[in-house]
Protein backbone atom coordinates (compact mmCIF):
# COMPACT_ATOMS: atom_id res chain seq x y z
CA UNK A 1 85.13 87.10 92.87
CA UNK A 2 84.19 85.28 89.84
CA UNK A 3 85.69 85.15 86.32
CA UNK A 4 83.25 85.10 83.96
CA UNK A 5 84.98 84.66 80.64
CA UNK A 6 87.75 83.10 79.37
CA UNK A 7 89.54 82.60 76.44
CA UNK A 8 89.13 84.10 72.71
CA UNK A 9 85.95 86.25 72.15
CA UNK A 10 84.89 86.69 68.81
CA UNK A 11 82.54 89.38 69.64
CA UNK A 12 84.76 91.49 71.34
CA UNK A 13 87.78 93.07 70.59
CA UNK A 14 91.47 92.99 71.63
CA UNK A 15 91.52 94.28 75.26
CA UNK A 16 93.42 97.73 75.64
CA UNK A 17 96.65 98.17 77.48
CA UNK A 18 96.26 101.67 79.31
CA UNK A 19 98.50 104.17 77.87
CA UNK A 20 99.33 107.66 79.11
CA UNK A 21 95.82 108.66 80.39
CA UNK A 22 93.49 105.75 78.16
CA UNK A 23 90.56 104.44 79.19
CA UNK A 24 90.82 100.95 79.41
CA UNK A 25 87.84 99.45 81.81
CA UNK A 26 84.36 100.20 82.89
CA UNK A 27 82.85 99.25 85.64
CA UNK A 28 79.14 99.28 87.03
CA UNK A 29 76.71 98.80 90.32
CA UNK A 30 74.07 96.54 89.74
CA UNK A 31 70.75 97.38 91.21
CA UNK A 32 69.36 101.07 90.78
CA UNK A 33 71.76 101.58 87.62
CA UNK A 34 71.50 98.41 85.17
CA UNK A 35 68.22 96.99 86.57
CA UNK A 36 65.82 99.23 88.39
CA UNK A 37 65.34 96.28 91.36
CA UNK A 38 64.19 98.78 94.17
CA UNK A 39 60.95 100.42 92.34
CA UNK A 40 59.52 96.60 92.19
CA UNK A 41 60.95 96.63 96.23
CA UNK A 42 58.43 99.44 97.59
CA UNK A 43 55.68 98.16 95.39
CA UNK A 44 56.09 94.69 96.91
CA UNK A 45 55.89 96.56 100.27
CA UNK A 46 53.26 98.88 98.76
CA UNK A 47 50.89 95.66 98.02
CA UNK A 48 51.11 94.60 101.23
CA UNK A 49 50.01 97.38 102.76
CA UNK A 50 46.87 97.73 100.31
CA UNK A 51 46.18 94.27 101.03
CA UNK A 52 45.57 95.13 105.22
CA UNK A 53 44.29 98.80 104.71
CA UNK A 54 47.21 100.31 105.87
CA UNK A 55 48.52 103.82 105.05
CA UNK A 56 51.69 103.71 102.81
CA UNK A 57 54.28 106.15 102.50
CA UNK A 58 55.78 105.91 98.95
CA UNK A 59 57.99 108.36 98.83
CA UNK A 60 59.66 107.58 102.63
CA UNK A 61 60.01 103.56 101.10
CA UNK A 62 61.77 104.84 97.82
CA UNK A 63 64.61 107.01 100.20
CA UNK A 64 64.54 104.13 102.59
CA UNK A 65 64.30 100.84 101.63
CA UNK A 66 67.03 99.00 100.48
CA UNK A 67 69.70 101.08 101.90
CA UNK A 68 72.57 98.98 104.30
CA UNK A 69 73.54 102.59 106.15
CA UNK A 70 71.17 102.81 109.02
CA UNK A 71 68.15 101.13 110.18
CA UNK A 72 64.12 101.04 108.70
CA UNK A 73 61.41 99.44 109.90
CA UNK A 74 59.48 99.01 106.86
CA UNK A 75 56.02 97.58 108.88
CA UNK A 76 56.21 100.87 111.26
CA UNK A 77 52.60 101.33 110.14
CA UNK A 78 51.34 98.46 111.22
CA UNK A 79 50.10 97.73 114.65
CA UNK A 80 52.79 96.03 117.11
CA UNK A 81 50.74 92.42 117.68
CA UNK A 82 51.28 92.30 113.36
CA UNK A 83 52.48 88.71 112.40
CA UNK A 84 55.49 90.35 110.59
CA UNK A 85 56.75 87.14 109.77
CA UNK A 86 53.81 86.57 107.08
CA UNK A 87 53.56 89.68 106.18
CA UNK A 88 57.55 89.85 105.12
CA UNK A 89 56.54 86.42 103.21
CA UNK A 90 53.42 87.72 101.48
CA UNK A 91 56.04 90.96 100.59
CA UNK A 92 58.85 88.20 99.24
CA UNK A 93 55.73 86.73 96.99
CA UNK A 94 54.90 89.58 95.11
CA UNK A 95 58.43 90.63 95.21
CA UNK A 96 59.70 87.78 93.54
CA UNK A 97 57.09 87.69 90.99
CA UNK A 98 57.65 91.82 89.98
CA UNK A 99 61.78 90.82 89.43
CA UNK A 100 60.38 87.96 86.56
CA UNK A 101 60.16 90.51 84.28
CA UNK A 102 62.64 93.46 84.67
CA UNK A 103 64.15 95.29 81.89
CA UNK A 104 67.84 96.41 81.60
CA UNK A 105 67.50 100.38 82.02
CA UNK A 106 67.53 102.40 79.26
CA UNK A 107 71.25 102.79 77.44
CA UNK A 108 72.88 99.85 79.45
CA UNK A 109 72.71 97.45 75.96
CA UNK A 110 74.03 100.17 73.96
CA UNK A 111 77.06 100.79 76.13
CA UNK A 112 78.39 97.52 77.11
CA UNK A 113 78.40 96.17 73.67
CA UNK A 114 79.93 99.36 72.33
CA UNK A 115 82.01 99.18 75.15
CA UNK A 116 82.76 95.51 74.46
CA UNK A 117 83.35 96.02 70.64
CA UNK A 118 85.87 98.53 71.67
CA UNK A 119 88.23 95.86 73.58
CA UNK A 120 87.67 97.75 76.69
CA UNK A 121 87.02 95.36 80.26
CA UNK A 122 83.61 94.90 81.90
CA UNK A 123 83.33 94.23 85.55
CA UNK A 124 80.64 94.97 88.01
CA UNK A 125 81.07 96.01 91.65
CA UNK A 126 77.92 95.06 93.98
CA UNK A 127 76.82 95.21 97.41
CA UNK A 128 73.95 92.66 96.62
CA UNK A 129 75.09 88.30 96.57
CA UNK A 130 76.79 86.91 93.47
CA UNK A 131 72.98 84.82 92.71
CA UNK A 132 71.08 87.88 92.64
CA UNK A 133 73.44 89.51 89.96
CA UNK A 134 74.20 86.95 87.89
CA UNK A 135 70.25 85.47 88.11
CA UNK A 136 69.21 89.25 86.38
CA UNK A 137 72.06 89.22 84.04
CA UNK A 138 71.44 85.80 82.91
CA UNK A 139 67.65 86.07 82.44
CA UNK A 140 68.59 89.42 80.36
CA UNK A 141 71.32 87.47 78.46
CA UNK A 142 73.96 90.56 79.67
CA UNK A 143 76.10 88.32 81.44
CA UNK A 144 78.57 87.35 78.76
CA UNK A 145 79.21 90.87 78.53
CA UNK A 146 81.26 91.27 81.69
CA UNK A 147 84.93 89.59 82.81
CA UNK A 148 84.73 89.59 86.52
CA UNK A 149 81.95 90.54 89.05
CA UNK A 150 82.91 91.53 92.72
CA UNK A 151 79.56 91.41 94.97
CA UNK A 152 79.40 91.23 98.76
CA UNK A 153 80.83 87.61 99.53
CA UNK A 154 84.28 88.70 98.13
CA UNK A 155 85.10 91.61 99.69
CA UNK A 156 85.57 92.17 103.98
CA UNK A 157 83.10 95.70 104.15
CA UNK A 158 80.83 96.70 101.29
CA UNK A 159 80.57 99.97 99.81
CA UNK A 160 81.15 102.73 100.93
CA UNK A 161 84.36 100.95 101.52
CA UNK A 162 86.51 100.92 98.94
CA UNK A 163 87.09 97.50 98.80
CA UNK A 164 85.19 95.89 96.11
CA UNK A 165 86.37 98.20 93.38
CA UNK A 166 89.97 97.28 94.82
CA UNK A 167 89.28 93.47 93.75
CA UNK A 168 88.13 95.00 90.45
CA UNK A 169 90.80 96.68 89.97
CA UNK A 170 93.33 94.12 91.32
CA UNK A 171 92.07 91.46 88.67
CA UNK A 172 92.77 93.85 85.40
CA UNK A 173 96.10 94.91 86.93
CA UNK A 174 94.72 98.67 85.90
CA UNK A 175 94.79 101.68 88.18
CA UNK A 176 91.72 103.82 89.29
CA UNK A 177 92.79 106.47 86.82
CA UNK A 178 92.15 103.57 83.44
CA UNK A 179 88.84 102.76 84.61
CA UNK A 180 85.54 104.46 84.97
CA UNK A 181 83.10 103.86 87.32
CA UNK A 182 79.33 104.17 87.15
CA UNK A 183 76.97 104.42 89.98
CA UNK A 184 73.56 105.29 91.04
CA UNK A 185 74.13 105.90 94.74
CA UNK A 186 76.01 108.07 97.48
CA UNK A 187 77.69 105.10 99.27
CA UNK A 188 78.70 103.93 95.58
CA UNK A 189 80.04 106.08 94.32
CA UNK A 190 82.11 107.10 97.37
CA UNK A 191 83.50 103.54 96.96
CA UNK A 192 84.59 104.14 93.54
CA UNK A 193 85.83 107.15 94.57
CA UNK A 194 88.21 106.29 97.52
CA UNK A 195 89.42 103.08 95.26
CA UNK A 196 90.58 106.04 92.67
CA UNK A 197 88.32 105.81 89.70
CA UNK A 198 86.80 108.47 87.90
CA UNK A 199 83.02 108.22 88.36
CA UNK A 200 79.85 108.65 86.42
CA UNK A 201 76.21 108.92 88.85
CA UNK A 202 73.07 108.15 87.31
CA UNK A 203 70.81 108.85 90.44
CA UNK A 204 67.19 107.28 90.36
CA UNK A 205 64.43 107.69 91.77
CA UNK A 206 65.32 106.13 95.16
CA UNK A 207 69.02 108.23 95.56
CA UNK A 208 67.93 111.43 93.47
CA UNK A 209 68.32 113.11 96.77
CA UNK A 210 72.18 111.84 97.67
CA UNK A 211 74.68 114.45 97.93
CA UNK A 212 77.34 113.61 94.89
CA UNK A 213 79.94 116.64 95.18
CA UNK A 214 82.65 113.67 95.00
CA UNK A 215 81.54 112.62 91.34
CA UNK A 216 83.00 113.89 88.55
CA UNK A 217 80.19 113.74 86.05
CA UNK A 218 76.12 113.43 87.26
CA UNK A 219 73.89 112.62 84.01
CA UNK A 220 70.39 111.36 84.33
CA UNK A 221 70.46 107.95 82.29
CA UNK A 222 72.97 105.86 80.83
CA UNK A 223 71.27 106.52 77.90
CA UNK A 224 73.23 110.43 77.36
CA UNK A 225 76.45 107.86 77.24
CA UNK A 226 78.19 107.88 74.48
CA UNK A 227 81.37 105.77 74.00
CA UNK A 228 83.68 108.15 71.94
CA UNK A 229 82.52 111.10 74.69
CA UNK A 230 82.94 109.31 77.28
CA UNK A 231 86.54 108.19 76.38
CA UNK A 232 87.57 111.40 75.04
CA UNK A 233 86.31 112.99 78.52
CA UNK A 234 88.38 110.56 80.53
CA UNK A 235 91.37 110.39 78.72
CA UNK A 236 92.29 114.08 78.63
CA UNK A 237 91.00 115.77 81.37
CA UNK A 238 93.28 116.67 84.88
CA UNK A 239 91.86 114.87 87.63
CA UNK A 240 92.19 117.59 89.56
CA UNK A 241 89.88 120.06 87.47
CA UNK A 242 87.85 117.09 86.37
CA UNK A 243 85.35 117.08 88.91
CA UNK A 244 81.63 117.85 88.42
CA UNK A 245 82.60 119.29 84.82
C-alpha cells in the first residue's frame, strides 16, 4: 500500500477524529466509478472486430469483459486457426490510445475536494495494479487528493474479499462504521461490505445488471452526492435500518 501524502496540507483541512457515529473517511474503486476505463475496453475489442469483419456483441463485452469472477473468451467469434496473439496486440493499440484521453466521471472533482476541504481521509481500494491507478490519477491531476491507495499487489485475494478495504481501514486506525465506501460493482461492493463500511453503488453501464441488496444507498452518478447529505445520512442513521434507504 502506498502513502501518498505527507505532512501539512494547505488545501485541506484538519483531519476528523470519528466521534459517536461521524463520518470521518471516504473511500472509492477506481475503474467503472472515477474513470469509466471499461467503455474504452469493449471498443478496443469492438475495433478489432470491425477491422476482420467479424460480428460483435456489444452488449455481451460490456457484462463480460473485465470481470476477474469467471472466465470469457473475448475472440469466441473468431475462427479457431485466429493468430490471437496479434489480434490481443492490435486490441492493446487502440486500447492504449482510447485511455490518453479519459475524463474523471461526472461529480468525482466536486466530491473529493469538498470532501478534502472538509478534513475528511481519501483512500482508494482497487482490484487493478498500483501503475494503472496512479498513471489515470496523475494524468487527471486527482492524485494529490487521496492519502493511501490499496490495489491488488497489497492485499492476499482481491475483492470480493474483504481484504483491501481492511488495509484501508487499518492505515486510518478508523472502523467500517467512520468510513463510506463507494463502488460501481457487485464484487465491490461486497468487499466493502464484509470489511464493515457503509456503501454507496453507482452502477454503470457494464454492472447496471449486478444484484446490490447488500448496499445501503444505489444512486446513478456521483454527481447526486452531496457532502452535507451524505454526512448527515451516515452519521445518524442505525445500521441496521440503514440499508437500501
Amino acid at each position: 500500500m502506498r502513502r501518498r501524502r505527507s505532512g501539512h496540507d494547505p488545501g485541506r483541512a484538519a483531519p476528523r477524529h470519528p466521534g459517536d457515529g461521524m463520518i470521518a473517511a471516504l473511500v472509492f474503486d477506481f475503474d467503472g466509478l472515477m474513470v469509466d476505463t471499461e467503455s474504452p475496453l469493449v471498443e478496443a475489442y469492438g475495433a478489432v472486430h470491425a477491422h476482420y469483419g467479424v460480428p460483435f456483441e456489444r452488449k455481451l463485452f460490456l457484462r463480460n469483459v473485465g470481470h476477474a469472477d469467471f472466465t470469457f473468451d473475448p475472440w469466441h467469434a473468431f475462427e479457431k486457426r485466429a493468430d490471437r496473439v496479434r489480434l490481443e496486440t492490435e486490441r492493446r493499440e487502440r486500447h492504449r490510445e482510447l485511455d490518453k484521453h479519459l475524463p474523471a466521471l461526472p461529480g468525482v472533482i466536486p466530491l473529493l475536494e469538498s470532501a478534502r476541504a472538509a478534513g475528511l481521509r481519501l483512500g482508494v481500494a482497487s482490484n487493478s495494479s498500483h501503475g494503472h491507478v496512479e498513471g489515470h490519477l496523475g494524468r487527471l491531476r486527482l492524485l494529490q487528493h487521496f492519502e493511501y491507495l490499496a490495489c491488488r499487489e497489497d492485499a492476499g485475494s482481491p475483492k470480493p474479499e474483504p481484504d483491501l478495504y481492511r488495509l484501508v481501514l487499518n492505515r486510518f486506525g478508523l472502523s467500517g462504521r467512520a468510513t463510506v465506501a463507494f463502488e460501481d460493482s457487485q464484487a465491490g461492493s461486497l468487499a466493502a461490505r464484509r470489511a464493515g463500511l457503509w456503501v454507496v453503488v453507482v452502477p454503470n453501464p457494464a454492472t447496471e445488471h449486478h444484484a446490490f441488496d447488500h448496499a445501503d444507498w444505489k444512486i446513478a452518478s456521483l454527481a447526486e452526492v452531496r457532502l452535507p447529505e451524505l454526512m448527515s445520512r451516515f452519521s445518524t442513521i442505525d445500521p441496521k435500518i440503514s440499508r437500501n434507504s
